[in-house]
PDB file of N, CA and C in Angstrom:
ATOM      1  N   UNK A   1      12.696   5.551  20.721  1.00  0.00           N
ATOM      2  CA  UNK A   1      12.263   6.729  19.981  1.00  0.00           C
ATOM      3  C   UNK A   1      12.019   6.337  18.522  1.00  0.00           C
ATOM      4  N   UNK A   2      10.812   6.569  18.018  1.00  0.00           N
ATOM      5  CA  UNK A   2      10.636   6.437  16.426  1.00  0.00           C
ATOM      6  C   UNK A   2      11.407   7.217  15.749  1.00  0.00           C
ATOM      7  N   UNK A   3      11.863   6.554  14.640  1.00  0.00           N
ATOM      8  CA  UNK A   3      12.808   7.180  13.772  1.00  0.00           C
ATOM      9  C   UNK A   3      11.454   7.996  12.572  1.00  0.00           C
ATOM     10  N   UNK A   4      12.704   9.698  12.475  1.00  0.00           N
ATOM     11  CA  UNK A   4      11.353  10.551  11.559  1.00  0.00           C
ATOM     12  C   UNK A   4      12.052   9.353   9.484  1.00  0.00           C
ATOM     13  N   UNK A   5      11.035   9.663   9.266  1.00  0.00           N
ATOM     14  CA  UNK A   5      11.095   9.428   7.722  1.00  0.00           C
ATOM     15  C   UNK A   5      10.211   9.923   6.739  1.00  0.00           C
ATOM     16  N   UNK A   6      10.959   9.784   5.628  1.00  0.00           N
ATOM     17  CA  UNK A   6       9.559  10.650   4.453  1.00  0.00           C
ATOM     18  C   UNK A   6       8.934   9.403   4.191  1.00  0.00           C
ATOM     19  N   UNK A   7       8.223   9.818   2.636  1.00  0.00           N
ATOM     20  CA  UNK A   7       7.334   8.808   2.450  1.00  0.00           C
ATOM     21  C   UNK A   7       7.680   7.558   2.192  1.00  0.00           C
ATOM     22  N   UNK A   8       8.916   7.536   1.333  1.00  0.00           N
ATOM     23  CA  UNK A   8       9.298   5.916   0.890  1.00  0.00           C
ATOM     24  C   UNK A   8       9.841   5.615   1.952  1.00  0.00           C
ATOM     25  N   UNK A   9      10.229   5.948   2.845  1.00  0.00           N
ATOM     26  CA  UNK A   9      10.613   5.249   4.294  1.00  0.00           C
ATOM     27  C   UNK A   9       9.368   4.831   4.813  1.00  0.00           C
ATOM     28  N   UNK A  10       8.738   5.963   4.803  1.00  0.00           N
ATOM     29  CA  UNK A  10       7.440   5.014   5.730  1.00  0.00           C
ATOM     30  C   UNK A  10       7.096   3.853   4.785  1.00  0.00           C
ATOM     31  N   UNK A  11       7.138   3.894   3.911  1.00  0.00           N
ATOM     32  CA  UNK A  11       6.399   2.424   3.278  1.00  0.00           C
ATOM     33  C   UNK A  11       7.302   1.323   3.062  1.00  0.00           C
ATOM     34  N   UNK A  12       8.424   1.332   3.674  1.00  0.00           N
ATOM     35  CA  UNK A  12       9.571   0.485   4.161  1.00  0.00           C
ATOM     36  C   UNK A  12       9.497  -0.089   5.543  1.00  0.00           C
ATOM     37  N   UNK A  13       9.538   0.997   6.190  1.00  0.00           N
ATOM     38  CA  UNK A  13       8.934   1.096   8.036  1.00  0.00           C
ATOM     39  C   UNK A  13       7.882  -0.126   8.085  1.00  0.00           C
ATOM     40  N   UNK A  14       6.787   0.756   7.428  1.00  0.00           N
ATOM     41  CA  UNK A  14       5.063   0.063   7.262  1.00  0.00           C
ATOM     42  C   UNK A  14       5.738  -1.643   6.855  1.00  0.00           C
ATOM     43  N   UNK A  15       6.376  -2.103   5.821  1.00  0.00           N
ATOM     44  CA  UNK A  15       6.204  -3.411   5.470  1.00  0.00           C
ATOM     45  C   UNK A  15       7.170  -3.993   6.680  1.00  0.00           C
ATOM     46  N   UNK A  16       7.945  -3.440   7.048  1.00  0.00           N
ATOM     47  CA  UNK A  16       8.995  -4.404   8.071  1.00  0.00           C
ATOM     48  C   UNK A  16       7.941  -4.164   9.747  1.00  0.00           C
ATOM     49  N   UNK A  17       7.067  -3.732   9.733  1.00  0.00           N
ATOM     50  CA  UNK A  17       6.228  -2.901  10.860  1.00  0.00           C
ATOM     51  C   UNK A  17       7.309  -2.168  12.251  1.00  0.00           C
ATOM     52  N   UNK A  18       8.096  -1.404  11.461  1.00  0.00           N
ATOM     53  CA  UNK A  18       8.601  -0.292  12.505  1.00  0.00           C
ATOM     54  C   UNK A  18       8.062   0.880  12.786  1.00  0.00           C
ATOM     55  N   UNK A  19       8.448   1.099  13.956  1.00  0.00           N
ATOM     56  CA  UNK A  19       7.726   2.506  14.898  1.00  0.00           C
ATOM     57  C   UNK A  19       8.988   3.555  13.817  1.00  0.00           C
ATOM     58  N   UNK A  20       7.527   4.838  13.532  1.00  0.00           N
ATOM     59  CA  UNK A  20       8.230   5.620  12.576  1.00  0.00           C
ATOM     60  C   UNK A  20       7.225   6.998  13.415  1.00  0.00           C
ATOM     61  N   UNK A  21       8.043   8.095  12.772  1.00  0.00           N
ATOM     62  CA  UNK A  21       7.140   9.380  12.688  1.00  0.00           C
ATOM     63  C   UNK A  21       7.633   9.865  11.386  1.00  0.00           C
ATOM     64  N   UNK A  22       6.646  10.451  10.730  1.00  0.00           N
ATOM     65  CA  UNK A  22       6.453  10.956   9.442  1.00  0.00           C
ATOM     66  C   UNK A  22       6.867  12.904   9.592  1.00  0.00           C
ATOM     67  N   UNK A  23       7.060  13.204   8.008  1.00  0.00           N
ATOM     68  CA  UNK A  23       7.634  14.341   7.854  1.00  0.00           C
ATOM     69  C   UNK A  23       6.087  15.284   8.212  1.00  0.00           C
ATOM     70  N   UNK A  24       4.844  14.806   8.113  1.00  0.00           N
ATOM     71  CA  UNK A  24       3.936  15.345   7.681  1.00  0.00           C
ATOM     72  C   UNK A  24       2.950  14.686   9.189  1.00  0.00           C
ATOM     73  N   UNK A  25       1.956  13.836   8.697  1.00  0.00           N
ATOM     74  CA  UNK A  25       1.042  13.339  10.531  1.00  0.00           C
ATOM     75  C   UNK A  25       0.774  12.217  10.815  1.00  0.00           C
ATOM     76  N   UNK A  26       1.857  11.638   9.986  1.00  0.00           N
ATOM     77  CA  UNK A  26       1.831  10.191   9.812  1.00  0.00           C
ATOM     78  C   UNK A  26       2.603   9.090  10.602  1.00  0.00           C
ATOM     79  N   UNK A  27       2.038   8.635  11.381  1.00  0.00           N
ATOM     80  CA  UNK A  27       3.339   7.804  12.440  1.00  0.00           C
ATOM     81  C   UNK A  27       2.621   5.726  12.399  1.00  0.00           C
ATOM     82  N   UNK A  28       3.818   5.695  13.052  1.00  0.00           N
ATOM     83  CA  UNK A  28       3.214   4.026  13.493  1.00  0.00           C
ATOM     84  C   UNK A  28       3.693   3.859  14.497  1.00  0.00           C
ATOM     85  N   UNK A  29       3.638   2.608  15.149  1.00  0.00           N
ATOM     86  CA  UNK A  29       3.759   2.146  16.453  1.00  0.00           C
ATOM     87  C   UNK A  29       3.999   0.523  16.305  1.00  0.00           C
ATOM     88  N   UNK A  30       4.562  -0.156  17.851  1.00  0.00           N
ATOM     89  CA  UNK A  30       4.212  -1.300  18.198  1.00  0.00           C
ATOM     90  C   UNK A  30       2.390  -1.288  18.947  1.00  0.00           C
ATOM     91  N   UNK A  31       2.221  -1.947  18.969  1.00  0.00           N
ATOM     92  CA  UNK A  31       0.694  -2.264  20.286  1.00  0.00           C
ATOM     93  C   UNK A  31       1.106  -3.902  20.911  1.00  0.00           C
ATOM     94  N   UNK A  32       1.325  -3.358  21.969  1.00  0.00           N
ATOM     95  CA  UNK A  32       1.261  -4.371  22.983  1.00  0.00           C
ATOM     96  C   UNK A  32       0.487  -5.423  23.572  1.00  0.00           C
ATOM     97  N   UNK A  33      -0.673  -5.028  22.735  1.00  0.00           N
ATOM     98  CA  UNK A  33      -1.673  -5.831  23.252  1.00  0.00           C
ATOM     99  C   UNK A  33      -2.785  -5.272  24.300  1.00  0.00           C
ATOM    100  N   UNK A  34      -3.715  -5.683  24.934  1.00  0.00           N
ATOM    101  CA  UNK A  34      -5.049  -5.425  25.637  1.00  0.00           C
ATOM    102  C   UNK A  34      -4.680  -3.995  26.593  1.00  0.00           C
ATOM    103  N   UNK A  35      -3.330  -4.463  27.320  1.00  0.00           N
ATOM    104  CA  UNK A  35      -2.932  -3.455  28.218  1.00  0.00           C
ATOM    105  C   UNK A  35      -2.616  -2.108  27.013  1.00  0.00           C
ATOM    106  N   UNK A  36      -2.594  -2.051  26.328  1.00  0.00           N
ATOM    107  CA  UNK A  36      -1.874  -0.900  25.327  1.00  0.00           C
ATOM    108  C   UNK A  36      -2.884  -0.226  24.887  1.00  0.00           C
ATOM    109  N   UNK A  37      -3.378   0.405  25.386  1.00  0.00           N
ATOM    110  CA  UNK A  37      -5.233   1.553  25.221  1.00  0.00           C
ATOM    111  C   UNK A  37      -4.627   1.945  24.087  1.00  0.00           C
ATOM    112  N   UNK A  38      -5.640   1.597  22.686  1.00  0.00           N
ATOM    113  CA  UNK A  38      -5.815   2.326  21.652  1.00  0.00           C
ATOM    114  C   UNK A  38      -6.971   3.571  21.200  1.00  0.00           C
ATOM    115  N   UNK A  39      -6.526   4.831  21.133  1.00  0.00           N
ATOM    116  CA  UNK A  39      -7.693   5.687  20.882  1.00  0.00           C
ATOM    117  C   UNK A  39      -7.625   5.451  19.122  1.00  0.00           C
ATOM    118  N   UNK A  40      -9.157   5.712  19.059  1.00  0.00           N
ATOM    119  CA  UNK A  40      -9.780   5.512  17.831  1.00  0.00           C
ATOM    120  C   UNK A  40      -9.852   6.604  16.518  1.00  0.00           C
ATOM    121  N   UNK A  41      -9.645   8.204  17.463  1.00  0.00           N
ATOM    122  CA  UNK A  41      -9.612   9.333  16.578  1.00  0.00           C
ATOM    123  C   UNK A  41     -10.962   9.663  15.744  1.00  0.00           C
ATOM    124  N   UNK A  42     -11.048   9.626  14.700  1.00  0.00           N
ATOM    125  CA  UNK A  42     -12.046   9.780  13.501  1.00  0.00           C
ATOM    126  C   UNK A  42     -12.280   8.501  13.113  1.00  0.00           C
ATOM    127  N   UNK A  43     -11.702   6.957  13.743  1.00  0.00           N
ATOM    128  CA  UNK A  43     -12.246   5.884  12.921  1.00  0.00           C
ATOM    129  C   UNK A  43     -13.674   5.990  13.541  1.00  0.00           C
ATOM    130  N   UNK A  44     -15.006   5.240  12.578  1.00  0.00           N
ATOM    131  CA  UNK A  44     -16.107   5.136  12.445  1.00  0.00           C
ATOM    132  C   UNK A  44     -16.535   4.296  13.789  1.00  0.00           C
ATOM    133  N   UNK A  45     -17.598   4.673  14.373  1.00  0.00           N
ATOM    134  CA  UNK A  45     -17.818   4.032  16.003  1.00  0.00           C
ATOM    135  C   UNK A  45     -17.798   2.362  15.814  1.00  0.00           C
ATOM    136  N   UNK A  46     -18.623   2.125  14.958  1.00  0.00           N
ATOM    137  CA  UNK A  46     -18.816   0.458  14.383  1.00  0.00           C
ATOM    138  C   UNK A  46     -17.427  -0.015  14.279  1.00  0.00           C
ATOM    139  N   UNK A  47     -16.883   0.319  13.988  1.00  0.00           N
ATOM    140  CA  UNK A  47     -15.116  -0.315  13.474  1.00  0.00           C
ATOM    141  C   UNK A  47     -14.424  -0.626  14.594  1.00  0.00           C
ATOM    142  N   UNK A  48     -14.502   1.331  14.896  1.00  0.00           N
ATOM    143  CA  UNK A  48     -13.676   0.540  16.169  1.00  0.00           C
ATOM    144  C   UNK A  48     -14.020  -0.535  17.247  1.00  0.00           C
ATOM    145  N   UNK A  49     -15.398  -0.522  17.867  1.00  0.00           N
ATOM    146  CA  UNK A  49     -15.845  -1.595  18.226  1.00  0.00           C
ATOM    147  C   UNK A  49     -15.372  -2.882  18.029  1.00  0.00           C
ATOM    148  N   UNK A  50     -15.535  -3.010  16.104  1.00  0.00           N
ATOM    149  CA  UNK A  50     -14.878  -4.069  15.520  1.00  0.00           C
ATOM    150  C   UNK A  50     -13.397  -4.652  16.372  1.00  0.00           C
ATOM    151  N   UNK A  51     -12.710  -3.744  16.153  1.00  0.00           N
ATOM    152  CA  UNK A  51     -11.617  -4.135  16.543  1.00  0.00           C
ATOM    153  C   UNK A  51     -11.361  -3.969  18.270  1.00  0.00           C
ATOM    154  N   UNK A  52     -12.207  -4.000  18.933  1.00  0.00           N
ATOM    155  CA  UNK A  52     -11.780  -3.827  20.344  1.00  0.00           C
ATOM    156  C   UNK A  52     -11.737  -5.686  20.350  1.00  0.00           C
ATOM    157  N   UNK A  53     -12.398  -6.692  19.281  1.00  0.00           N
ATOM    158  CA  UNK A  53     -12.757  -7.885  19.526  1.00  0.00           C
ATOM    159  C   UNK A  53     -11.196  -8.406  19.358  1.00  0.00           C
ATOM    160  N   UNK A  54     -10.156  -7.986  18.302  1.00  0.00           N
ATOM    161  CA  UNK A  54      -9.004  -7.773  17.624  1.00  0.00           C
ATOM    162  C   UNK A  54      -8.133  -8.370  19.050  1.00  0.00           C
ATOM    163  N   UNK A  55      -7.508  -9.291  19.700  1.00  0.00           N
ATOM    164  CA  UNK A  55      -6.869  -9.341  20.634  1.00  0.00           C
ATOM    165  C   UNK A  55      -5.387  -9.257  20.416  1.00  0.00           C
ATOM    166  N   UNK A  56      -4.805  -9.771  19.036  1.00  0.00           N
ATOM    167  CA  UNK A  56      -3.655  -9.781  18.416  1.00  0.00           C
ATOM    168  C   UNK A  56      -2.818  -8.359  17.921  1.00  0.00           C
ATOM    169  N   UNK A  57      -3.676  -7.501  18.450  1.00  0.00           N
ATOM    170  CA  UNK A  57      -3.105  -6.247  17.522  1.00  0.00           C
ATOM    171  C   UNK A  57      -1.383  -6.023  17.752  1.00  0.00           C
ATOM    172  N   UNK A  58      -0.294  -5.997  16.933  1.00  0.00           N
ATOM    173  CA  UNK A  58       1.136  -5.716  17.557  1.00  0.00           C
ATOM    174  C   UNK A  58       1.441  -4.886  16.401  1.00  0.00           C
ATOM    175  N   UNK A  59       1.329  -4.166  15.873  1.00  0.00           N
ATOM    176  CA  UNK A  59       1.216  -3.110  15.162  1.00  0.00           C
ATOM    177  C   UNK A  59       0.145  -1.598  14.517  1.00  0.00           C
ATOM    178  N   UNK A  60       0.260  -0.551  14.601  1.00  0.00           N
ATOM    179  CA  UNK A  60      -0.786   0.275  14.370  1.00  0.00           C
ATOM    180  C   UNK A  60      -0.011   1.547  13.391  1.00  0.00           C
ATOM    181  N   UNK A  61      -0.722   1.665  12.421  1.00  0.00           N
ATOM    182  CA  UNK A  61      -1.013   3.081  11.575  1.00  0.00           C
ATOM    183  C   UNK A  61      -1.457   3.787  11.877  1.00  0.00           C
ATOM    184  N   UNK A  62      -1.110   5.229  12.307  1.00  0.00           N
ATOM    185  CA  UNK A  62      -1.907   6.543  12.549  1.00  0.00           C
ATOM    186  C   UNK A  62      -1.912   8.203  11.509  1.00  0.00           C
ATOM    187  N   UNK A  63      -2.736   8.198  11.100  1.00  0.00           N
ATOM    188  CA  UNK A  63      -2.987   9.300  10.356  1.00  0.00           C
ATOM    189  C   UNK A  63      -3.390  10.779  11.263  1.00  0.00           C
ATOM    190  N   UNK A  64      -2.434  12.046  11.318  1.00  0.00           N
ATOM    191  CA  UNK A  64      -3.001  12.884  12.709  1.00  0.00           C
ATOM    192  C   UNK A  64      -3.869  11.645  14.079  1.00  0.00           C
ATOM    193  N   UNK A  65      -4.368  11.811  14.376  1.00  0.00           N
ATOM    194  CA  UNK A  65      -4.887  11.073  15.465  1.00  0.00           C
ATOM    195  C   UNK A  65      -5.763   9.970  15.284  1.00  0.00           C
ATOM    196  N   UNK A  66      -6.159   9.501  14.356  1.00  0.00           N
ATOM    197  CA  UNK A  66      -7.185   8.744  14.014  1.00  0.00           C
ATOM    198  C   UNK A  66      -6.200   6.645  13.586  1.00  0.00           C
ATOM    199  N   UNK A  67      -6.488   6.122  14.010  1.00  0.00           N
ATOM    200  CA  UNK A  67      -5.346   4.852  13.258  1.00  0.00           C
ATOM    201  C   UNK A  67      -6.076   4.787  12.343  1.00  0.00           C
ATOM    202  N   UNK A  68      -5.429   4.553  10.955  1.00  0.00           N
ATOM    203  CA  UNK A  68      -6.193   3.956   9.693  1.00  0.00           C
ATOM    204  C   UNK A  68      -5.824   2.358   9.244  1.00  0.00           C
ATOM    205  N   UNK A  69      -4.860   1.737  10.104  1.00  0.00           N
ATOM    206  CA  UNK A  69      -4.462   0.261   9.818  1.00  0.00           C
ATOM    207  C   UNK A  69      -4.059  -0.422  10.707  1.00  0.00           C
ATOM    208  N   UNK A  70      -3.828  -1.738  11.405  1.00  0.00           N
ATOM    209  CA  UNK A  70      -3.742  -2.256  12.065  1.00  0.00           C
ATOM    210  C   UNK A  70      -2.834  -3.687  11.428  1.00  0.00           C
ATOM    211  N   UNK A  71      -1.636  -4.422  12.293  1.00  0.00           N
ATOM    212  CA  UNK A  71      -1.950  -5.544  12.089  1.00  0.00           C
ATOM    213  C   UNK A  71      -1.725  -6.570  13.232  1.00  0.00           C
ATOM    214  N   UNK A  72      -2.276  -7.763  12.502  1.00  0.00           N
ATOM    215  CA  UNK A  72      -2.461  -8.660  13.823  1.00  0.00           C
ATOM    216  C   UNK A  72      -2.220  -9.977  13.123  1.00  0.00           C
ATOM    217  N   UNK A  73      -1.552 -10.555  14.152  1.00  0.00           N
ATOM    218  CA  UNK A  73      -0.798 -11.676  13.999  1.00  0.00           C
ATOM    219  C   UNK A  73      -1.864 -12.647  13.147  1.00  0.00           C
ATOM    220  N   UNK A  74      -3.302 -12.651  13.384  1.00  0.00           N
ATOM    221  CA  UNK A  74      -4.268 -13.818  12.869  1.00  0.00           C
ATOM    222  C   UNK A  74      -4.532 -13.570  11.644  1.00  0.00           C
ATOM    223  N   UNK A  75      -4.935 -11.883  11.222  1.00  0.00           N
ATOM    224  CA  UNK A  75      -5.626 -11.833  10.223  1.00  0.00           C
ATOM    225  C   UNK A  75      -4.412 -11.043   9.282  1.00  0.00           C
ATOM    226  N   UNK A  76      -3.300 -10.888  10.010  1.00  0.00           N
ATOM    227  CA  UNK A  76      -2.871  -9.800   8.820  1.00  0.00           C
ATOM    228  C   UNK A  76      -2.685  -8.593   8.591  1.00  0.00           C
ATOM    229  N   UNK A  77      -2.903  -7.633   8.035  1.00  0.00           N
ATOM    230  CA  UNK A  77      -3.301  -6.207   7.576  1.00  0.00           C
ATOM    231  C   UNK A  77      -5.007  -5.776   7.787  1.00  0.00           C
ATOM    232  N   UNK A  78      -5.351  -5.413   8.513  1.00  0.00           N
ATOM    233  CA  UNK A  78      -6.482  -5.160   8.720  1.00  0.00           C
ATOM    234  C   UNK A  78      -6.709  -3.343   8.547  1.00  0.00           C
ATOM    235  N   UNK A  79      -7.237  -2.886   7.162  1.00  0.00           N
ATOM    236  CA  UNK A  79      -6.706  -1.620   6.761  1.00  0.00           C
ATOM    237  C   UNK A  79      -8.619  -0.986   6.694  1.00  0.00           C
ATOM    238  N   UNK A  80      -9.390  -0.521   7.333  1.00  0.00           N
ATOM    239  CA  UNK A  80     -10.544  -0.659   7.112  1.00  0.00           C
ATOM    240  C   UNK A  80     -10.846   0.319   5.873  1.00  0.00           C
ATOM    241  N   UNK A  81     -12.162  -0.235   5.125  1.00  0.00           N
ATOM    242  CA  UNK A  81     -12.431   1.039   3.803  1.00  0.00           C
ATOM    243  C   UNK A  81     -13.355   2.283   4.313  1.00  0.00           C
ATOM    244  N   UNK A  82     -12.198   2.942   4.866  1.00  0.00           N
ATOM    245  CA  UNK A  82     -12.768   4.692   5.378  1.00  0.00           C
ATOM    246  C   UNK A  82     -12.355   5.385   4.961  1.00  0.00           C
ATOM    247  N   UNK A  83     -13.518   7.013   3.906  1.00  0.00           N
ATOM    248  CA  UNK A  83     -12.780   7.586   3.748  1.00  0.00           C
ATOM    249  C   UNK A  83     -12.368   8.686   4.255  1.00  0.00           C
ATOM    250  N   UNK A  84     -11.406   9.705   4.180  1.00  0.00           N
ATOM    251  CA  UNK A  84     -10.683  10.717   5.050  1.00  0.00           C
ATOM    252  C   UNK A  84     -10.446  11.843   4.142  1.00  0.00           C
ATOM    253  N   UNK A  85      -9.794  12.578   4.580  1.00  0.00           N
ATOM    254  CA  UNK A  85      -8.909  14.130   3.879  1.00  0.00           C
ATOM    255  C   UNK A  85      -8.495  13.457   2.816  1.00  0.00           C
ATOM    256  N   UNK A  86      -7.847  14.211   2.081  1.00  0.00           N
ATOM    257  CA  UNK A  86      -7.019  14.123   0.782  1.00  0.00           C
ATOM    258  C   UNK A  86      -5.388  13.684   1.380  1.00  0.00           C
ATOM    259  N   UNK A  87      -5.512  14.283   2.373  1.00  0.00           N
ATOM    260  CA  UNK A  87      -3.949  14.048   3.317  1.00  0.00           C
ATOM    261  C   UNK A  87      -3.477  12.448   4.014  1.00  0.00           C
ATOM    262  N   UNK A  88      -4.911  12.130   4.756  1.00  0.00           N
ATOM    263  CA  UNK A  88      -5.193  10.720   5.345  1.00  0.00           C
ATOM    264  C   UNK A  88      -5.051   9.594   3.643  1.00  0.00           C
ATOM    265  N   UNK A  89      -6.012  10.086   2.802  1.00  0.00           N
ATOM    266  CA  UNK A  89      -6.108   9.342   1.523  1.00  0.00           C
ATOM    267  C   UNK A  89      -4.394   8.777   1.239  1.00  0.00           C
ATOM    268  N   UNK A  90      -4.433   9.983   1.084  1.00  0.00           N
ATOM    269  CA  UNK A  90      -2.326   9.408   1.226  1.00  0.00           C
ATOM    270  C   UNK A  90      -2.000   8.897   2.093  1.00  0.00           C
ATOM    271  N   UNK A  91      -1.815   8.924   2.727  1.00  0.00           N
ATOM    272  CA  UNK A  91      -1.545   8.347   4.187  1.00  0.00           C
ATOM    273  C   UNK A  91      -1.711   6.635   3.923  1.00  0.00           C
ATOM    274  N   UNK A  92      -3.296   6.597   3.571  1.00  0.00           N
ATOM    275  CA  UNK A  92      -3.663   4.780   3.297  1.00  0.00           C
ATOM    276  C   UNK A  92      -3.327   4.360   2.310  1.00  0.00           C
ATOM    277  N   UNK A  93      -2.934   5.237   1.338  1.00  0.00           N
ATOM    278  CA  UNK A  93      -2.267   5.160  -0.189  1.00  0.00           C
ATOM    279  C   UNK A  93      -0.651   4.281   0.429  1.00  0.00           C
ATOM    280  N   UNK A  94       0.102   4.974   1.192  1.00  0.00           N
ATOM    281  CA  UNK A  94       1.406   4.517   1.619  1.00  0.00           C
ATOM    282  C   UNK A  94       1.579   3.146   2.284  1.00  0.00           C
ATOM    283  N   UNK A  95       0.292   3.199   3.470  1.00  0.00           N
ATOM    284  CA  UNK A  95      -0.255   2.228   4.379  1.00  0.00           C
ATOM    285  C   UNK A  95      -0.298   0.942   3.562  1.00  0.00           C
ATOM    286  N   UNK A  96      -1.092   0.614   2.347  1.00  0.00           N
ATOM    287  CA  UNK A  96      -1.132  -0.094   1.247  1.00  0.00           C
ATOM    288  C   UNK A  96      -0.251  -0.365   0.468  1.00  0.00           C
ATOM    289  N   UNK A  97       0.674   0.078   0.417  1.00  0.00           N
ATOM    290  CA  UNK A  97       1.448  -0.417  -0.211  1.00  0.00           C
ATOM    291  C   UNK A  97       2.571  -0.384   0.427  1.00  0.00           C
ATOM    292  N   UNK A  98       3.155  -0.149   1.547  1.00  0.00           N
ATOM    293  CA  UNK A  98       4.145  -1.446   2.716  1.00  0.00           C
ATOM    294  C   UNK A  98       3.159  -2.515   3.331  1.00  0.00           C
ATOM    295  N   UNK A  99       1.910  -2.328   3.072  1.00  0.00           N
ATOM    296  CA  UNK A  99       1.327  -3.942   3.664  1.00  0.00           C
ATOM    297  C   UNK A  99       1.520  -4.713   2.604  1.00  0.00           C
ATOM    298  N   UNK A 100       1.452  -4.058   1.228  1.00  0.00           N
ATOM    299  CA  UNK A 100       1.674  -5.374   0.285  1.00  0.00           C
ATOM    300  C   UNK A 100       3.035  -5.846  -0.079  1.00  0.00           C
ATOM    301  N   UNK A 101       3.722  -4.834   0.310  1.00  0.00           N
ATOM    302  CA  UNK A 101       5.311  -5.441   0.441  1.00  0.00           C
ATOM    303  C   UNK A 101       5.411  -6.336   1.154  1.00  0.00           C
ATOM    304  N   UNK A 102       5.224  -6.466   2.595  1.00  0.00           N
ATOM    305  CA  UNK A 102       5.339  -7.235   3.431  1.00  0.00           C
ATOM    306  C   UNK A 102       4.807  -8.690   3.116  1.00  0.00           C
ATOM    307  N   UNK A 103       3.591  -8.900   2.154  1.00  0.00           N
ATOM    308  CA  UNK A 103       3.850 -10.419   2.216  1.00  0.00           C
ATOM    309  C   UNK A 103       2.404 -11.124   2.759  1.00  0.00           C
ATOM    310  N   UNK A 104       1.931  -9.951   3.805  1.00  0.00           N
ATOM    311  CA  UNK A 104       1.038 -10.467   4.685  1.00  0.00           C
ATOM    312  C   UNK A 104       0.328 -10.188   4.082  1.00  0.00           C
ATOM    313  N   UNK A 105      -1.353 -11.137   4.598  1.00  0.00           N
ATOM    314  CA  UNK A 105      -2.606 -10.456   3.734  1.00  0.00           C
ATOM    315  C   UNK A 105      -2.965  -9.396   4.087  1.00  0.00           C
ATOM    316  N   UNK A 106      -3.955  -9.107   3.368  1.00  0.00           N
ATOM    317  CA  UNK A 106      -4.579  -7.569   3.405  1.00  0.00           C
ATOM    318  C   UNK A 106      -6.144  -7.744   3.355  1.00  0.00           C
ATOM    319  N   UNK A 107      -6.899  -7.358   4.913  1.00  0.00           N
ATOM    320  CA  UNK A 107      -8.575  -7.630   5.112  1.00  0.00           C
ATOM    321  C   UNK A 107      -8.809  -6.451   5.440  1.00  0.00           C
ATOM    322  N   UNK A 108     -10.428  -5.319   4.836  1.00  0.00           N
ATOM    323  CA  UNK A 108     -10.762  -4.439   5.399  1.00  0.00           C
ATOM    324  C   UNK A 108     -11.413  -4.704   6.370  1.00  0.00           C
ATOM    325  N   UNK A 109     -11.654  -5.828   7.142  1.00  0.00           N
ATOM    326  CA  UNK A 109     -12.350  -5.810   8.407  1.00  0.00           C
ATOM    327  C   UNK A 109     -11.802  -6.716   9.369  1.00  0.00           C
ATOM    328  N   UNK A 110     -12.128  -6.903  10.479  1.00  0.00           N
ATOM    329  CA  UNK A 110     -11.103  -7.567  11.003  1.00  0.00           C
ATOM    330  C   UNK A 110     -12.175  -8.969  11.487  1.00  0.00           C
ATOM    331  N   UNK A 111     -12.999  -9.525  11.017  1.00  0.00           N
ATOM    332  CA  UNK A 111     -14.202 -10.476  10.881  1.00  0.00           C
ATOM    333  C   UNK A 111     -14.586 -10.588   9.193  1.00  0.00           C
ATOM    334  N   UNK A 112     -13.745 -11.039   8.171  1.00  0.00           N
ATOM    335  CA  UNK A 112     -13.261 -11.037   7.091  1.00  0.00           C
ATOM    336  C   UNK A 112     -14.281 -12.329   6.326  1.00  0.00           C
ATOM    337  N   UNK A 113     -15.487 -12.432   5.874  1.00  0.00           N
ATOM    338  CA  UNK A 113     -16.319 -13.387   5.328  1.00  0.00           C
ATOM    339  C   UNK A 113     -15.021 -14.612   4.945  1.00  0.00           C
ATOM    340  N   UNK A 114     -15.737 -16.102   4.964  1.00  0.00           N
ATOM    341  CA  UNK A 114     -15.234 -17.120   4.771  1.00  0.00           C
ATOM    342  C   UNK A 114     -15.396 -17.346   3.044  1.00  0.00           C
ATOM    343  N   UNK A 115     -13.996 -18.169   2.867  1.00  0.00           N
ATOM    344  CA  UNK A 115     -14.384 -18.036   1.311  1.00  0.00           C
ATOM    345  C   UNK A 115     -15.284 -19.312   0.997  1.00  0.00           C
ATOM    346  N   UNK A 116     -16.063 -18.629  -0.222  1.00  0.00           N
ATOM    347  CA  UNK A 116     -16.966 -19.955  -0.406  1.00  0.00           C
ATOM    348  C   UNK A 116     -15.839 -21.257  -1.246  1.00  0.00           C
TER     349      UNK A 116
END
């Protein structure tokens, strides 16, 4: 069972990547991988696509129904730049900052250009 928390919990939760439910519509999860059907919600059709390529996913951010972050063992924080409600905005506001606690990088796409 996810433990409920407010906001500075979730952005504690978010950096250690624990399954949480929020005071408000904000939850996370483990993802298991291929077998673990992710619905997409309000993310943008192109994206999600994007990430059906994503095979590593073992963590997910959800804003009401839509995920707004992902991470995966290869790339990291994969947080895409979409925007949402004023409510979701927060939401990726929190999302962002337990991914940068954590350490790991942070890519808005999950096919992230090579550096020159």
């Amino acid at each position: 069972m996810a433990k409920k928390v407010n906001s500075s919990e979730a952005i504690q939760a978010i950096s250690r990547r624990e399954a949480f439910v929020g005071h408000g519509a904000m939850s996370a999860r483990g993802h298991s991988g291929p077998g673990d059907h992710l619905l997409f919600g309000r993310l943008p059709q192109s994206v999600g696509e994007q990430l059906k390529g994503v095979n590593d996913v073992d963590y997910v951010v959800q804003s009401y129904a839509t995920p707004i972050g992902f991470h995966s063992k290869e790339h990291g924080w994969i947080i895409p730049d979409v925007k949402y409600s004023p409510t979701t905005s927060k939401h990726q506001t929190y999302l962002k900052r337990g991914a940068a606690e954590s350490g790991r990088p942070v890519v808005k796409d999950a096919n992230p250009k090579p550096k020159q």
